[in-house]
N, C-alpha and C. Protein backbone atom coordinates (compact mmCIF):
# COMPACT_ATOMS: atom_id res chain seq x y z
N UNK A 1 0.12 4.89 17.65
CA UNK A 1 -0.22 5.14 16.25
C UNK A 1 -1.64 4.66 15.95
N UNK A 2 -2.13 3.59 16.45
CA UNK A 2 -3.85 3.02 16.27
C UNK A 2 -4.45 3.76 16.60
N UNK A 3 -4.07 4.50 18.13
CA UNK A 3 -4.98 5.16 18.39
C UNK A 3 -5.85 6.33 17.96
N UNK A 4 -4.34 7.40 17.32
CA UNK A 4 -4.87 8.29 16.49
C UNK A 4 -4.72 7.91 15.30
N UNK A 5 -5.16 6.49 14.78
CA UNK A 5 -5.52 6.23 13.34
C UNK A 5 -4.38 6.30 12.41
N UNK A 6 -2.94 6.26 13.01
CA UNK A 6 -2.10 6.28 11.49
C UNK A 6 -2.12 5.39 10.18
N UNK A 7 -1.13 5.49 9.55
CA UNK A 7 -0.96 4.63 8.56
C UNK A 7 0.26 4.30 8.56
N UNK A 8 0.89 3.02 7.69
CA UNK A 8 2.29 2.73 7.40
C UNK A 8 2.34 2.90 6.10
N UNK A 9 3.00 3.35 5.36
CA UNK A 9 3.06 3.38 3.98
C UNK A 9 3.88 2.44 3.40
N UNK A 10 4.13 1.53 2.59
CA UNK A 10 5.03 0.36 1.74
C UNK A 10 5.52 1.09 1.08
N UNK A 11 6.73 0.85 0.56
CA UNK A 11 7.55 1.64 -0.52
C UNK A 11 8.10 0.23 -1.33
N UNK A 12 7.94 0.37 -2.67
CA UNK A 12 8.26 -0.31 -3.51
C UNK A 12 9.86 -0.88 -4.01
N UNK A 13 10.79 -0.63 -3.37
CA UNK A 13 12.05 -0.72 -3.32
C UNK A 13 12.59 -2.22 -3.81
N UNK A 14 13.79 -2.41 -4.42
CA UNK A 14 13.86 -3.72 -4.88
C UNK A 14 15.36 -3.87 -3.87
N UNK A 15 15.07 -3.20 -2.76
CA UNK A 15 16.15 -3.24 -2.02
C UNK A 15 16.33 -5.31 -1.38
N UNK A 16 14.82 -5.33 -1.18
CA UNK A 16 14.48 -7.03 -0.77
C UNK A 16 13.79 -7.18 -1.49
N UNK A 17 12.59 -6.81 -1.89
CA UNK A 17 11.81 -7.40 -2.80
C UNK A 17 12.94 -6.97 -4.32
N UNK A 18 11.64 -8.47 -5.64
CA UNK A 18 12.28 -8.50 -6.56
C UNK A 18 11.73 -8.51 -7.75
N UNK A 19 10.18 -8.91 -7.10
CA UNK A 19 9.02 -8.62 -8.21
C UNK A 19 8.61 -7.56 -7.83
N UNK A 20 6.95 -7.39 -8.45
CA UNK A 20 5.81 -6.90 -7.89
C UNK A 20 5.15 -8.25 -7.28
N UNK A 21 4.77 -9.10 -7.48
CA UNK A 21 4.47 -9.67 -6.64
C UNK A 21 4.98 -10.01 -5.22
N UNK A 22 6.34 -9.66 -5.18
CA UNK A 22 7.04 -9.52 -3.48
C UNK A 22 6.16 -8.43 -3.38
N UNK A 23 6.05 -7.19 -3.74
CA UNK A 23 5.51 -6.57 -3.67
C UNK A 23 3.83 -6.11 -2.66
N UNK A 24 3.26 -7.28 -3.54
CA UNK A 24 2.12 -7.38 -3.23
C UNK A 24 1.56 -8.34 -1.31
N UNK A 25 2.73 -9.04 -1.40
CA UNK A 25 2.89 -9.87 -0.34
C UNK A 25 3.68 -8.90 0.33
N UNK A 26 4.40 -8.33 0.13
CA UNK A 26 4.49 -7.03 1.47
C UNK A 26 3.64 -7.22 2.10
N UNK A 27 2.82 -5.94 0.97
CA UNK A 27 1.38 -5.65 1.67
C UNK A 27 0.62 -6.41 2.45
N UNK A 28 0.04 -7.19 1.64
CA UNK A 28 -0.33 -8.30 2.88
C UNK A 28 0.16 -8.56 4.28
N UNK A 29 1.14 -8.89 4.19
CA UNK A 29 1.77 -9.46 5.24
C UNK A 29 1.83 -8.22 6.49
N UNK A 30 1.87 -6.60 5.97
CA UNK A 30 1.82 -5.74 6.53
C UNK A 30 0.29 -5.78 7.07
N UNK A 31 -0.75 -5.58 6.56
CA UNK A 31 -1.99 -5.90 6.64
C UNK A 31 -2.46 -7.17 7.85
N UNK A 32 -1.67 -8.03 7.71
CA UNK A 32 -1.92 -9.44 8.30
C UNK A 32 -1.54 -8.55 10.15
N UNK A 33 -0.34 -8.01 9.95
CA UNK A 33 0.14 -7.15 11.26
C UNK A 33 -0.62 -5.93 11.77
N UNK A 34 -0.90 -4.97 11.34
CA UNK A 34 -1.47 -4.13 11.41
C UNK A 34 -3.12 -3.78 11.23
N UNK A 35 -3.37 -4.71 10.06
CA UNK A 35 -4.78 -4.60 10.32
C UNK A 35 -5.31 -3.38 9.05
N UNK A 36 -6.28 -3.69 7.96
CA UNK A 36 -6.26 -2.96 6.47
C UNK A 36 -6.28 -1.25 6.41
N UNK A 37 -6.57 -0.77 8.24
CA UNK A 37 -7.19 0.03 8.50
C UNK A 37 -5.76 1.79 9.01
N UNK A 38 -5.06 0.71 8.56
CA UNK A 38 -3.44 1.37 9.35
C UNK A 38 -2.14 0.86 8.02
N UNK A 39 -2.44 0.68 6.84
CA UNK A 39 -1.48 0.29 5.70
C UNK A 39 -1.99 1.18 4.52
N UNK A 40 -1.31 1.91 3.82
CA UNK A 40 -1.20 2.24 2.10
C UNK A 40 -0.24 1.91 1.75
N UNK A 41 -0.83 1.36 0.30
CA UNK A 41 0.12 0.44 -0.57
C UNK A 41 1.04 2.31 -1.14
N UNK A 42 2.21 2.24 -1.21
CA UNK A 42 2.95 3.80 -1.80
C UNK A 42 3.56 2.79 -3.57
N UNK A 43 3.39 4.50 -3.76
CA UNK A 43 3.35 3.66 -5.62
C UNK A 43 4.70 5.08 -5.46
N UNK A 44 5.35 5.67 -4.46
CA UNK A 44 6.50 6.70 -5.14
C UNK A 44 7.65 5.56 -5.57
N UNK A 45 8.22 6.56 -6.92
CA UNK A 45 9.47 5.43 -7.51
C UNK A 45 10.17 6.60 -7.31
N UNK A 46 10.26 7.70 -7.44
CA UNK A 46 11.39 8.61 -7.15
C UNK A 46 12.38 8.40 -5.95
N UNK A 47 14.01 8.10 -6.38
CA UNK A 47 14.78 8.10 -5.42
C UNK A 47 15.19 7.03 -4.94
N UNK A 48 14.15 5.84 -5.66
CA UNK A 48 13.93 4.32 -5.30
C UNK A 48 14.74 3.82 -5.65
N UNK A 49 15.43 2.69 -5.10
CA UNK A 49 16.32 2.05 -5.37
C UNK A 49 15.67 0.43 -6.36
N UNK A 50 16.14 0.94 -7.22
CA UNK A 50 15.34 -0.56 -8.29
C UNK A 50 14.00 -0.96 -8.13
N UNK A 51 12.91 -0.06 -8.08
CA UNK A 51 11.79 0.08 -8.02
C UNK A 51 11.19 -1.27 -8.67
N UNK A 52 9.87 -2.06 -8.04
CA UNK A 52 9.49 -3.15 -8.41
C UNK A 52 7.74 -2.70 -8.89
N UNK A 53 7.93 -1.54 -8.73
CA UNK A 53 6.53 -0.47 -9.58
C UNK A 53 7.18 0.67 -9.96
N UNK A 54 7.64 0.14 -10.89
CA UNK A 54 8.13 1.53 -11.64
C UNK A 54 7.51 2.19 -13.19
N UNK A 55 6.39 2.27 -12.70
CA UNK A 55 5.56 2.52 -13.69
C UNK A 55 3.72 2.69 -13.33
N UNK A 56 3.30 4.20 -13.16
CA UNK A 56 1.91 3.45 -12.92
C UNK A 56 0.80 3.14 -13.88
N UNK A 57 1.44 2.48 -14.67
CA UNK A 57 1.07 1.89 -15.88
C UNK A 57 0.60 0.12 -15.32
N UNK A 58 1.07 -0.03 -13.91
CA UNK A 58 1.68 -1.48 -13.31
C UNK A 58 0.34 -1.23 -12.21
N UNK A 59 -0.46 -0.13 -12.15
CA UNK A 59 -1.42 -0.25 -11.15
C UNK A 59 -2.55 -1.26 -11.16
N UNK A 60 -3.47 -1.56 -12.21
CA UNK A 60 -4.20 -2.76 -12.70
C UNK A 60 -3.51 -3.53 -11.69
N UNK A 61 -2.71 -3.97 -12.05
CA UNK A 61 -1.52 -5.32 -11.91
C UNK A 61 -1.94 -5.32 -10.15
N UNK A 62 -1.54 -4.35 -9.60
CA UNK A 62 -1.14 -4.27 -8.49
C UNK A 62 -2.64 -4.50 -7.68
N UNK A 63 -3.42 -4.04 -7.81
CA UNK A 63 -4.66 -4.07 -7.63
C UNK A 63 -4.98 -5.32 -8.07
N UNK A 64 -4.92 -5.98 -8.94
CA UNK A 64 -5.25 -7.54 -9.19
C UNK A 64 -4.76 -8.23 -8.11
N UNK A 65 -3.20 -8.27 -8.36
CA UNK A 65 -2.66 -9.15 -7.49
C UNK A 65 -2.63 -9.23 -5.71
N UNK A 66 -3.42 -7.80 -5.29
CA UNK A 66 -4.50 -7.62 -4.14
C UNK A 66 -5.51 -8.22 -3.87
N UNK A 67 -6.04 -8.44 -5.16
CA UNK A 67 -8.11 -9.20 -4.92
C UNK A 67 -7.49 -10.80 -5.09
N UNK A 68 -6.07 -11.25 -5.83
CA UNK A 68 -6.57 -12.30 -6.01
C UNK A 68 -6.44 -13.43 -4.74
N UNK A 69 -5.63 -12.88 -3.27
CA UNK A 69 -5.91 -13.65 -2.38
C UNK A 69 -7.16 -13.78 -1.52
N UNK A 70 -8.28 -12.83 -2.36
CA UNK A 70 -9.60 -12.73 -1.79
C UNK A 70 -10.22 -11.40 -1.06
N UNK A 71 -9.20 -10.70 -1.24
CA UNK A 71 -9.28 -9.22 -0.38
C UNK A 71 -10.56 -8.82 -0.97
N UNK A 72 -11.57 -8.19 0.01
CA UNK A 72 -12.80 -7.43 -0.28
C UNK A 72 -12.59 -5.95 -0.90
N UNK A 73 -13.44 -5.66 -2.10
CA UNK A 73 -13.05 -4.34 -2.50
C UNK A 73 -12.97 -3.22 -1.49
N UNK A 74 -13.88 -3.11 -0.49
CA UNK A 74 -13.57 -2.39 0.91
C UNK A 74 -12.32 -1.96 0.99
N UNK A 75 -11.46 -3.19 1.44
CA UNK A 75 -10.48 -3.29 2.03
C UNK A 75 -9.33 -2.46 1.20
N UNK A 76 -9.32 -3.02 -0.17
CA UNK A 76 -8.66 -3.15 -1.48
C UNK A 76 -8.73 -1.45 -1.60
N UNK A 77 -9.88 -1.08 -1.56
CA UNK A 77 -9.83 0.42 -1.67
C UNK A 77 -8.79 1.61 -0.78
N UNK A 78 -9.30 0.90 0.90
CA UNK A 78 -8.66 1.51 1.94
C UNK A 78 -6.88 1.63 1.55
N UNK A 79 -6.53 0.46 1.23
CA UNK A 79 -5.07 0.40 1.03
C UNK A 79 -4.30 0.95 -0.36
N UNK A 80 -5.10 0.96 -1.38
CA UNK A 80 -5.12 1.83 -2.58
C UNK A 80 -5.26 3.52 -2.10
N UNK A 81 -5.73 4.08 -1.64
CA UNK A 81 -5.82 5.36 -1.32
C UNK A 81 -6.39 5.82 -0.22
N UNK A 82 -8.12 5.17 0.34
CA UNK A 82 -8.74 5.77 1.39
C UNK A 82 -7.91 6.13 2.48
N UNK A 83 -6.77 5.03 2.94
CA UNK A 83 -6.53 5.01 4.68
C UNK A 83 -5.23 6.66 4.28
N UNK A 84 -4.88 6.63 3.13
CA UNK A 84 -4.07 7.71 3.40
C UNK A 84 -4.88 9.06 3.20
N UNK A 85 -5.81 9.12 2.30
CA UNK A 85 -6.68 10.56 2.37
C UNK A 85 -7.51 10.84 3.65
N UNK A 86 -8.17 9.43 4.19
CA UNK A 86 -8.46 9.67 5.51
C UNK A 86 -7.46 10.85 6.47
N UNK A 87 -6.18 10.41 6.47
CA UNK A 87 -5.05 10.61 7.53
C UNK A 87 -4.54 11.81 7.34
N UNK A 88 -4.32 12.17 5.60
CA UNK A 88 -3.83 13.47 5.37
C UNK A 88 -5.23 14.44 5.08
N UNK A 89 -6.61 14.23 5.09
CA UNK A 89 -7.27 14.97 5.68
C UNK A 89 -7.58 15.61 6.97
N UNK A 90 -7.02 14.31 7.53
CA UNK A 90 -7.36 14.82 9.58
C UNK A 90 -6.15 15.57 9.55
N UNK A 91 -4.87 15.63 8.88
CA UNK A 91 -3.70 16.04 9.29
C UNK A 91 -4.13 17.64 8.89
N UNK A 92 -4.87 17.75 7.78
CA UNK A 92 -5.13 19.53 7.62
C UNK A 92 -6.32 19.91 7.86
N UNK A 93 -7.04 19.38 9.12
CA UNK A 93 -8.07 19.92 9.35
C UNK A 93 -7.40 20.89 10.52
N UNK A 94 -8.74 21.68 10.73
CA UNK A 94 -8.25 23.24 11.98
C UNK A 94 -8.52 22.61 13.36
């Protein structure tokens, strides 16, 4: 999967987590494994079981509680959207 650049996507589920801040420490912790370059944070609530972003009204939030362990906007960006438009661009190129 590194090699050809995937991603993992997080899903917001309150299956284990119970905040958004579990939430946010997912991420991380996914990040800490994988590396900022191979994670998107997923904001789908459809289908979700007790969604802990159920609202993207909660994005601010989520994005805060990203920078405030020090994350570089770089990074912060990649996992907000870049690493997946990266991936689903290469996926529809010819």
């Amino acid at each position: 999967m590194f090699d050809a650049g995937g991603v993992v996507g997080t899903w917001p589920a309150g299956i284990v987590l119970r905040t958004q801040g579990d939430y946010v420490q997912a991420i991380l912790e996914l990040v800490d494994l994988l590396g900022e370059d191979h994670v998107a944070a997923g904001t789908d609530m459809d289908a979700n079981c007790k969604p802990v972003f159920e609202t993207y009204a909660k994005m601010p939030l989520l994005v805060g509680g990203l920078l405030r362990p020090g994350m570089p906007e770089e990074a912060l960006a990649k996992l907000i959207g870049a690493n997946f438009l990266r991936v689903f661009t290469q996926a529809l190129a010819p």
